[in-house]
PDB file of N, CA and C in Angstrom:
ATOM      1  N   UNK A   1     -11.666  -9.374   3.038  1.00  0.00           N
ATOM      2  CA  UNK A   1     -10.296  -9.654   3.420  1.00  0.00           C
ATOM      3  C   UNK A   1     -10.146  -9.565   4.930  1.00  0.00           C
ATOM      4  N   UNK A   2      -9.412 -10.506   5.364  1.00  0.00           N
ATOM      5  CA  UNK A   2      -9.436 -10.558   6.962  1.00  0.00           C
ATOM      6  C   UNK A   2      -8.182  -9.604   6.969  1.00  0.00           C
ATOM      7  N   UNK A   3      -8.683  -8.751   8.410  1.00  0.00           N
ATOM      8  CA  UNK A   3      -7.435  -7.800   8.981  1.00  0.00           C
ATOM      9  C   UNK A   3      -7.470  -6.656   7.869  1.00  0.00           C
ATOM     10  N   UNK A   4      -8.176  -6.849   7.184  1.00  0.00           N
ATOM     11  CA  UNK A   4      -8.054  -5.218   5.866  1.00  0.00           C
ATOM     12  C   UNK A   4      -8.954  -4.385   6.486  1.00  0.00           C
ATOM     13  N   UNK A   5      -8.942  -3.124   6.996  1.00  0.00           N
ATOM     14  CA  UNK A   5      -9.601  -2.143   7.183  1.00  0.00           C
ATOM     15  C   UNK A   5     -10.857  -1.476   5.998  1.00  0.00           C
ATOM     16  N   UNK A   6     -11.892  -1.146   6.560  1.00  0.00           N
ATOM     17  CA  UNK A   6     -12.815  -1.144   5.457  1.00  0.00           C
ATOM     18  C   UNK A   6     -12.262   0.790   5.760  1.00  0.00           C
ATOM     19  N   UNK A   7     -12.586   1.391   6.431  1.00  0.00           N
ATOM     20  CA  UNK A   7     -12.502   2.965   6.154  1.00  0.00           C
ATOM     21  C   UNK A   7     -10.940   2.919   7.343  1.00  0.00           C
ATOM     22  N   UNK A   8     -10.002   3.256   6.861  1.00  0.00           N
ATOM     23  CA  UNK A   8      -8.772   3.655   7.677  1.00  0.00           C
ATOM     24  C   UNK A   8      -7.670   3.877   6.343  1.00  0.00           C
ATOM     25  N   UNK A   9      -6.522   3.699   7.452  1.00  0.00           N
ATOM     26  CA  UNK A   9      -5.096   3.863   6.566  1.00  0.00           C
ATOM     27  C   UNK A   9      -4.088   2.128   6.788  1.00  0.00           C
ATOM     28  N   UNK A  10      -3.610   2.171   5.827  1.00  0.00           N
ATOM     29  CA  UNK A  10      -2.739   1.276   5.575  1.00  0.00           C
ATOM     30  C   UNK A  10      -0.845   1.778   5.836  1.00  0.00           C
ATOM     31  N   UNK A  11      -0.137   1.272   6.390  1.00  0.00           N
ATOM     32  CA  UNK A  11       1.147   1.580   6.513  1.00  0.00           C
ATOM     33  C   UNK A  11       1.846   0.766   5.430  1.00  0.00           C
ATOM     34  N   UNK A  12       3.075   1.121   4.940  1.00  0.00           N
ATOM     35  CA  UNK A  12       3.646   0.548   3.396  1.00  0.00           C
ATOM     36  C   UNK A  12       4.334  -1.396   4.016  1.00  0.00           C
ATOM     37  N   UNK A  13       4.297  -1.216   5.421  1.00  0.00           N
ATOM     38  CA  UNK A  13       4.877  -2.746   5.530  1.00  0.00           C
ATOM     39  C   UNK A  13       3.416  -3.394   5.727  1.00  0.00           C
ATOM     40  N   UNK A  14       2.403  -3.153   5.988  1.00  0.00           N
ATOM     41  CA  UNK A  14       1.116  -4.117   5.395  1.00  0.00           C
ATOM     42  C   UNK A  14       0.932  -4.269   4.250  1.00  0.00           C
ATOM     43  N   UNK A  15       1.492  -3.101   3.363  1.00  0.00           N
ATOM     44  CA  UNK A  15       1.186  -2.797   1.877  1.00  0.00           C
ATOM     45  C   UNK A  15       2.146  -4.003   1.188  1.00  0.00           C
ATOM     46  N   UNK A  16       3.751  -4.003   1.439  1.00  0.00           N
ATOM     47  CA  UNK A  16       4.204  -4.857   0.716  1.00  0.00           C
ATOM     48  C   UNK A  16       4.902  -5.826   1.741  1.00  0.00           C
ATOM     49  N   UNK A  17       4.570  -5.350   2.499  1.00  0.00           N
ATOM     50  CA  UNK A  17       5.361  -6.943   3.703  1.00  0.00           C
ATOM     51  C   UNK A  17       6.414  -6.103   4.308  1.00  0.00           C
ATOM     52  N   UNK A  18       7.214  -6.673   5.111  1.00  0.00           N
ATOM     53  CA  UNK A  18       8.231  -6.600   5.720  1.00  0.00           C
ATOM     54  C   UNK A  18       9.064  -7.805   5.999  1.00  0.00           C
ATOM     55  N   UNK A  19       9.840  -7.893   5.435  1.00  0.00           N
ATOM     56  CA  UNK A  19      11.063  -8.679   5.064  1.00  0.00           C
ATOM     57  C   UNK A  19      11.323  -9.955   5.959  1.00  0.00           C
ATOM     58  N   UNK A  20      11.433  -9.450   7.307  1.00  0.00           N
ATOM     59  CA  UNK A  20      12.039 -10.320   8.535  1.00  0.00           C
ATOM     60  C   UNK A  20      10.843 -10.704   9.707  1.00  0.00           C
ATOM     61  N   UNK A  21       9.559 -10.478   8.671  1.00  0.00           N
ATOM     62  CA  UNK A  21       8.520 -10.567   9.862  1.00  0.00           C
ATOM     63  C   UNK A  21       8.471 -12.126   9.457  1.00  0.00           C
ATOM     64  N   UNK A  22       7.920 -12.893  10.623  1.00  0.00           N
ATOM     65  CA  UNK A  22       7.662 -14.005  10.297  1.00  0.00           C
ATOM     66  C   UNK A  22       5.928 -14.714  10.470  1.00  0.00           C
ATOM     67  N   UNK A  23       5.598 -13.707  11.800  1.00  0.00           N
ATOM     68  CA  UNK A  23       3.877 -13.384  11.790  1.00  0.00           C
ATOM     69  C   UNK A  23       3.465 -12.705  11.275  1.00  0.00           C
ATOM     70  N   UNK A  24       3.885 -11.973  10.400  1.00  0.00           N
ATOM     71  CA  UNK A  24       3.023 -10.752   9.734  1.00  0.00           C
ATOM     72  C   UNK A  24       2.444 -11.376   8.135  1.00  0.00           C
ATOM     73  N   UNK A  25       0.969 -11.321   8.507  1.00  0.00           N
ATOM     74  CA  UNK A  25      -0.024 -11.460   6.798  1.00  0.00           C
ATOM     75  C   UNK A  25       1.169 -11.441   5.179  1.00  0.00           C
ATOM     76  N   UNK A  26       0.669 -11.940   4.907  1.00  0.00           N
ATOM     77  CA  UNK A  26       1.529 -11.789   3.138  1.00  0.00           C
ATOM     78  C   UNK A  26       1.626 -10.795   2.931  1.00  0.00           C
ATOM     79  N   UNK A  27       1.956 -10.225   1.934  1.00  0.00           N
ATOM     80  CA  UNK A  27       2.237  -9.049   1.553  1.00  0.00           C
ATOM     81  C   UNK A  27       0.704  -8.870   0.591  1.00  0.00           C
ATOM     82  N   UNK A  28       0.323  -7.583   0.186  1.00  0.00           N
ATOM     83  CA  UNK A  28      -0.829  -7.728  -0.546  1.00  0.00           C
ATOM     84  C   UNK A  28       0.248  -7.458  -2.050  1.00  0.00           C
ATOM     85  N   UNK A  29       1.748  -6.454  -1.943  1.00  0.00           N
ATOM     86  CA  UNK A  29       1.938  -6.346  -3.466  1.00  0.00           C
ATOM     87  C   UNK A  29       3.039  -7.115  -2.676  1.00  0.00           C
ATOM     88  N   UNK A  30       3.258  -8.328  -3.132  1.00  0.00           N
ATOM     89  CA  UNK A  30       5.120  -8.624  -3.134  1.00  0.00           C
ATOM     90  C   UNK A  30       5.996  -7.669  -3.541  1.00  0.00           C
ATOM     91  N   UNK A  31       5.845  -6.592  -3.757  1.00  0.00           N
ATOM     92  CA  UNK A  31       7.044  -5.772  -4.530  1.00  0.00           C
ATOM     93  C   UNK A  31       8.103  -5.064  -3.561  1.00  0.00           C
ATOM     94  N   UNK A  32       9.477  -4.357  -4.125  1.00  0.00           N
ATOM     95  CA  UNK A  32      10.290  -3.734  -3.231  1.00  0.00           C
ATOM     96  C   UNK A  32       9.643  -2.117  -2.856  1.00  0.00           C
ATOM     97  N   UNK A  33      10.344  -1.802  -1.949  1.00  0.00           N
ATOM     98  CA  UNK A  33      10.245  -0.510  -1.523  1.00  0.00           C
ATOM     99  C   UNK A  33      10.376   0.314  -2.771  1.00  0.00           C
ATOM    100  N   UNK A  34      11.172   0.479  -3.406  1.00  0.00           N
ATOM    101  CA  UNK A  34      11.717   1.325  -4.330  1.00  0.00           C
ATOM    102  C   UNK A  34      10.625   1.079  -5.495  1.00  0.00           C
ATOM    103  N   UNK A  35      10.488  -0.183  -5.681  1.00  0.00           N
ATOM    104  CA  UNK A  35       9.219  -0.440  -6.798  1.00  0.00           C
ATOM    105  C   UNK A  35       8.197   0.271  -6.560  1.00  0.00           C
ATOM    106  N   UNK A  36       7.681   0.135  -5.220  1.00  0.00           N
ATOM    107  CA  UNK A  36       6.344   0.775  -4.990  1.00  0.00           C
ATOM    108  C   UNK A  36       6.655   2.268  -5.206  1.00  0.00           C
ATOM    109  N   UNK A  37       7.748   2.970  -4.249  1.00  0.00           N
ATOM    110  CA  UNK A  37       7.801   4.409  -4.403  1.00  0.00           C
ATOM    111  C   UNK A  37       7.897   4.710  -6.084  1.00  0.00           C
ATOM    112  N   UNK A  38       8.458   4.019  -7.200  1.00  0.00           N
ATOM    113  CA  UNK A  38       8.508   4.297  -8.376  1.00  0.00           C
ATOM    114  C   UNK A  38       7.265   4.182  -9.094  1.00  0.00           C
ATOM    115  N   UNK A  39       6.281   3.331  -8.359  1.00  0.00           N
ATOM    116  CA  UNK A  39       4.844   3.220  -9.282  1.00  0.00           C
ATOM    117  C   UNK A  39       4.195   4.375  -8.396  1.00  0.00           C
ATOM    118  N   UNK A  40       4.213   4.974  -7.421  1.00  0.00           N
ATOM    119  CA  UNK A  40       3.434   6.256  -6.792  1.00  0.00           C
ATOM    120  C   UNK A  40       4.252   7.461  -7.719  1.00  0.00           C
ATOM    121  N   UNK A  41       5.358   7.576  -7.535  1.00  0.00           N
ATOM    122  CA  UNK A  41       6.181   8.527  -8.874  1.00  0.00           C
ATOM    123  C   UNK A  41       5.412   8.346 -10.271  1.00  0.00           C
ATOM    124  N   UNK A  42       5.172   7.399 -11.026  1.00  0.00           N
ATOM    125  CA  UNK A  42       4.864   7.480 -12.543  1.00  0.00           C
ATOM    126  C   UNK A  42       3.120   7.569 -12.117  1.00  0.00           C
ATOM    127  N   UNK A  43       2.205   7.379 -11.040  1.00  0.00           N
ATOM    128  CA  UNK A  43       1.147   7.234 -10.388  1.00  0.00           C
ATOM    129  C   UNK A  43       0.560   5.888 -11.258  1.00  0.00           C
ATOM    130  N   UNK A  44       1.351   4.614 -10.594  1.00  0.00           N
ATOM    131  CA  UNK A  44       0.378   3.159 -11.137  1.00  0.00           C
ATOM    132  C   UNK A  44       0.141   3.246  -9.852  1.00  0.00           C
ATOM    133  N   UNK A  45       0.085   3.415  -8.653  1.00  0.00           N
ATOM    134  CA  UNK A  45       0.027   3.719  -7.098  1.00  0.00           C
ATOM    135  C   UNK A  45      -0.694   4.769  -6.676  1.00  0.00           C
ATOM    136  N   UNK A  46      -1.425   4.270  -6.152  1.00  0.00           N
ATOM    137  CA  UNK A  46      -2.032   6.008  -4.909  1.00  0.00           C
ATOM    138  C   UNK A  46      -1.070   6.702  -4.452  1.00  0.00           C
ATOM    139  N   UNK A  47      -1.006   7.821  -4.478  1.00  0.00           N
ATOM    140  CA  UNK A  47      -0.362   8.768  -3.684  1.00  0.00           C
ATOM    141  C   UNK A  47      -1.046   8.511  -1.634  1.00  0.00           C
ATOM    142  N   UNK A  48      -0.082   8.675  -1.034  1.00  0.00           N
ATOM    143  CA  UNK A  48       0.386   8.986   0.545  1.00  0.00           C
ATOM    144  C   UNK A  48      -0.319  10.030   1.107  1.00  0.00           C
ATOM    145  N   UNK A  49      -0.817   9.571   2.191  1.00  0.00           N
ATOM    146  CA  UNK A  49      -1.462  10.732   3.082  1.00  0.00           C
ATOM    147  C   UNK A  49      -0.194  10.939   4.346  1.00  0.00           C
ATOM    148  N   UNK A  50       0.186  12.046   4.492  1.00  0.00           N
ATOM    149  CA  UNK A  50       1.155  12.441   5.751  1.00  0.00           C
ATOM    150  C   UNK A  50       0.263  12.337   6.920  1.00  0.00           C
ATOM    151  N   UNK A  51       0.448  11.606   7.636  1.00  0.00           N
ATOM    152  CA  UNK A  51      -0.246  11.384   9.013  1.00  0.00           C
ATOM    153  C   UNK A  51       0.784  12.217  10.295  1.00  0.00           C
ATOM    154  N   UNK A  52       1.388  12.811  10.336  1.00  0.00           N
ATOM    155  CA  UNK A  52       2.332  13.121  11.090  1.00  0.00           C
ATOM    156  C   UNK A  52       3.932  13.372  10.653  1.00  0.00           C
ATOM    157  N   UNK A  53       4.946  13.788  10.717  1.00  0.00           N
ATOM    158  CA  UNK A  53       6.209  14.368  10.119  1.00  0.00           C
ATOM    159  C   UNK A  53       6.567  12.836  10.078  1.00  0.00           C
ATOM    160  N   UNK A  54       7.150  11.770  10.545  1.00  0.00           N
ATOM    161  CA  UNK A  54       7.649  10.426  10.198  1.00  0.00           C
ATOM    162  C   UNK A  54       6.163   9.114   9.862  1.00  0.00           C
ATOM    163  N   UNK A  55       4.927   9.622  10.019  1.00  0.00           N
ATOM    164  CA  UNK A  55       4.463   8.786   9.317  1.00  0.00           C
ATOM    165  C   UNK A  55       2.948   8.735   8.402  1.00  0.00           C
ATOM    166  N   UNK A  56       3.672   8.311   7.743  1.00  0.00           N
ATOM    167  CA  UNK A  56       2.612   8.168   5.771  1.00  0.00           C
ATOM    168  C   UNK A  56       2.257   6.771   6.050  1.00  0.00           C
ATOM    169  N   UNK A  57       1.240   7.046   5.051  1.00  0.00           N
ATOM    170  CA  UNK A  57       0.081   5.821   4.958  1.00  0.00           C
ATOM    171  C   UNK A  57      -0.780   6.000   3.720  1.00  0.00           C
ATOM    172  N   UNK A  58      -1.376   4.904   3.350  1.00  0.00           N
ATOM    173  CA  UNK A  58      -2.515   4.891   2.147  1.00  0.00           C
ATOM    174  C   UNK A  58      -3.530   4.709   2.679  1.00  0.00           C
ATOM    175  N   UNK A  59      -5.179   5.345   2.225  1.00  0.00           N
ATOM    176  CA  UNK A  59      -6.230   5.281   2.670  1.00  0.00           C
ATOM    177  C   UNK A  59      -6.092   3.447   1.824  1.00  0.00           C
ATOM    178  N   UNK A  60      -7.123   3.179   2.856  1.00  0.00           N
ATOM    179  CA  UNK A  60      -7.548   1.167   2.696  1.00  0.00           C
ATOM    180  C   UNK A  60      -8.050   1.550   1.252  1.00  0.00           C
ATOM    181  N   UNK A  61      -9.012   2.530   1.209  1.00  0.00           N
ATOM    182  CA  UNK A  61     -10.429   2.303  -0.081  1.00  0.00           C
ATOM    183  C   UNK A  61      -9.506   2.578  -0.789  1.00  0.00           C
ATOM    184  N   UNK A  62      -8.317   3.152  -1.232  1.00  0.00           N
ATOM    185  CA  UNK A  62      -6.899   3.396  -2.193  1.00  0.00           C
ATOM    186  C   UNK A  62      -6.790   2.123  -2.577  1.00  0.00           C
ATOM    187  N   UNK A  63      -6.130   1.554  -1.622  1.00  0.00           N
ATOM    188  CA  UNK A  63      -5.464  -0.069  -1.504  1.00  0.00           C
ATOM    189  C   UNK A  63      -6.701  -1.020  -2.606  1.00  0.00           C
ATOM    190  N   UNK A  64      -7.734  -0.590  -1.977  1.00  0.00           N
ATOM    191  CA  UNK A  64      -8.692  -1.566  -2.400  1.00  0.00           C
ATOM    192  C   UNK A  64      -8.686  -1.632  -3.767  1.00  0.00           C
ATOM    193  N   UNK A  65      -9.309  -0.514  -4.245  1.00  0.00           N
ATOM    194  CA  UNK A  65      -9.226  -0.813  -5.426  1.00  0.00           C
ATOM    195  C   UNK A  65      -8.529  -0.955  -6.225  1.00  0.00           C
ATOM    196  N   UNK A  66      -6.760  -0.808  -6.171  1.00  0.00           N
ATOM    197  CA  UNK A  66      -6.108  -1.224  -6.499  1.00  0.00           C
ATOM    198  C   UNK A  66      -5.950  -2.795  -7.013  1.00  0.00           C
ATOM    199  N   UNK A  67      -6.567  -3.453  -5.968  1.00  0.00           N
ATOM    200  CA  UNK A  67      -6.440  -4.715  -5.390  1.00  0.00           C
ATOM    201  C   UNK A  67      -7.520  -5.062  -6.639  1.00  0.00           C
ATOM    202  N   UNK A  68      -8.674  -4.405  -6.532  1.00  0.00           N
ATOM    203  CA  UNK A  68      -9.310  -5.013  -7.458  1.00  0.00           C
ATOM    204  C   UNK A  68      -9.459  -4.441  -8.876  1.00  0.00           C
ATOM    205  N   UNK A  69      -8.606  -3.386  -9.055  1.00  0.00           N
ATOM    206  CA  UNK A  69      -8.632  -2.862 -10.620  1.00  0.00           C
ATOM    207  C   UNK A  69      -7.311  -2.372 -10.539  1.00  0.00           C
ATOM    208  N   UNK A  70      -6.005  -2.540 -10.841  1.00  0.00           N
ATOM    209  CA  UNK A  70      -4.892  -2.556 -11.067  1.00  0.00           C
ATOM    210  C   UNK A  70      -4.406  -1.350 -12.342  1.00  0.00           C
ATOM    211  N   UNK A  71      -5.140  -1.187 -12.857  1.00  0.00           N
ATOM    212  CA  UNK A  71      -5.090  -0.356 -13.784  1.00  0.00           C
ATOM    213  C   UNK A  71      -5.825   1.020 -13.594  1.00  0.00           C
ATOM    214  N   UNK A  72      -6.405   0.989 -12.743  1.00  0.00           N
ATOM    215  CA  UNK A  72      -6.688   1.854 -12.128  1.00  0.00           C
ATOM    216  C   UNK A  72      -6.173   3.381 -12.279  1.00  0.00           C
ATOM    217  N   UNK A  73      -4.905   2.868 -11.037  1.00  0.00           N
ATOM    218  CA  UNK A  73      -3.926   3.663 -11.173  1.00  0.00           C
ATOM    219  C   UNK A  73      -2.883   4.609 -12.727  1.00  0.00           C
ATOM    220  N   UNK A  74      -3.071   3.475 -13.264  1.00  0.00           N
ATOM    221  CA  UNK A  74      -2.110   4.043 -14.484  1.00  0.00           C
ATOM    222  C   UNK A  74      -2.984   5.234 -14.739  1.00  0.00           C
ATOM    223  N   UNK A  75      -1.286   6.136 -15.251  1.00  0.00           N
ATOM    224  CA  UNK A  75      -1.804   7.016 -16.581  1.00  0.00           C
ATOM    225  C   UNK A  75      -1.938   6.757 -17.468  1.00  0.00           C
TER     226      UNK A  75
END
């Protein structure tokens, strides 16, 4: 994947886009904010690493396999 980090963190507007960007990559989940925070709640989602008091992120290798096993996540 171009621009995907092989060992880093991901921020949630690479994760599902940001709304009003017009250069910014697709989204990898089209989904809303609230969707995503509700699939990290029931855990179909990786849980958040706190990088600092205002900012969280997902490790990439999280993302990834998501990306490629979706079910993953579920309980």
């Amino acid at each position: 994947m171009v621009g995907f980090p092989m060992p880093g963190y991901l921020r949630l507007d690479q994760i599902i886009g940001r709304k009003r960007s017009i250069d910014q990559m697709p989204p990898l989940f089209p989904i809303s904010k609230s969707t995503w925070w509700a699939g990290i709640k029931s855990g179909r989602f990786p849980t958040p690493v706190k990088l600092g008091p205002r900012i969280t992120a997902w490790r990439a290798e999280d993302i990834r396999r998501l990306l490629e096993d979706p079910t993953r996540f579920d309980r």
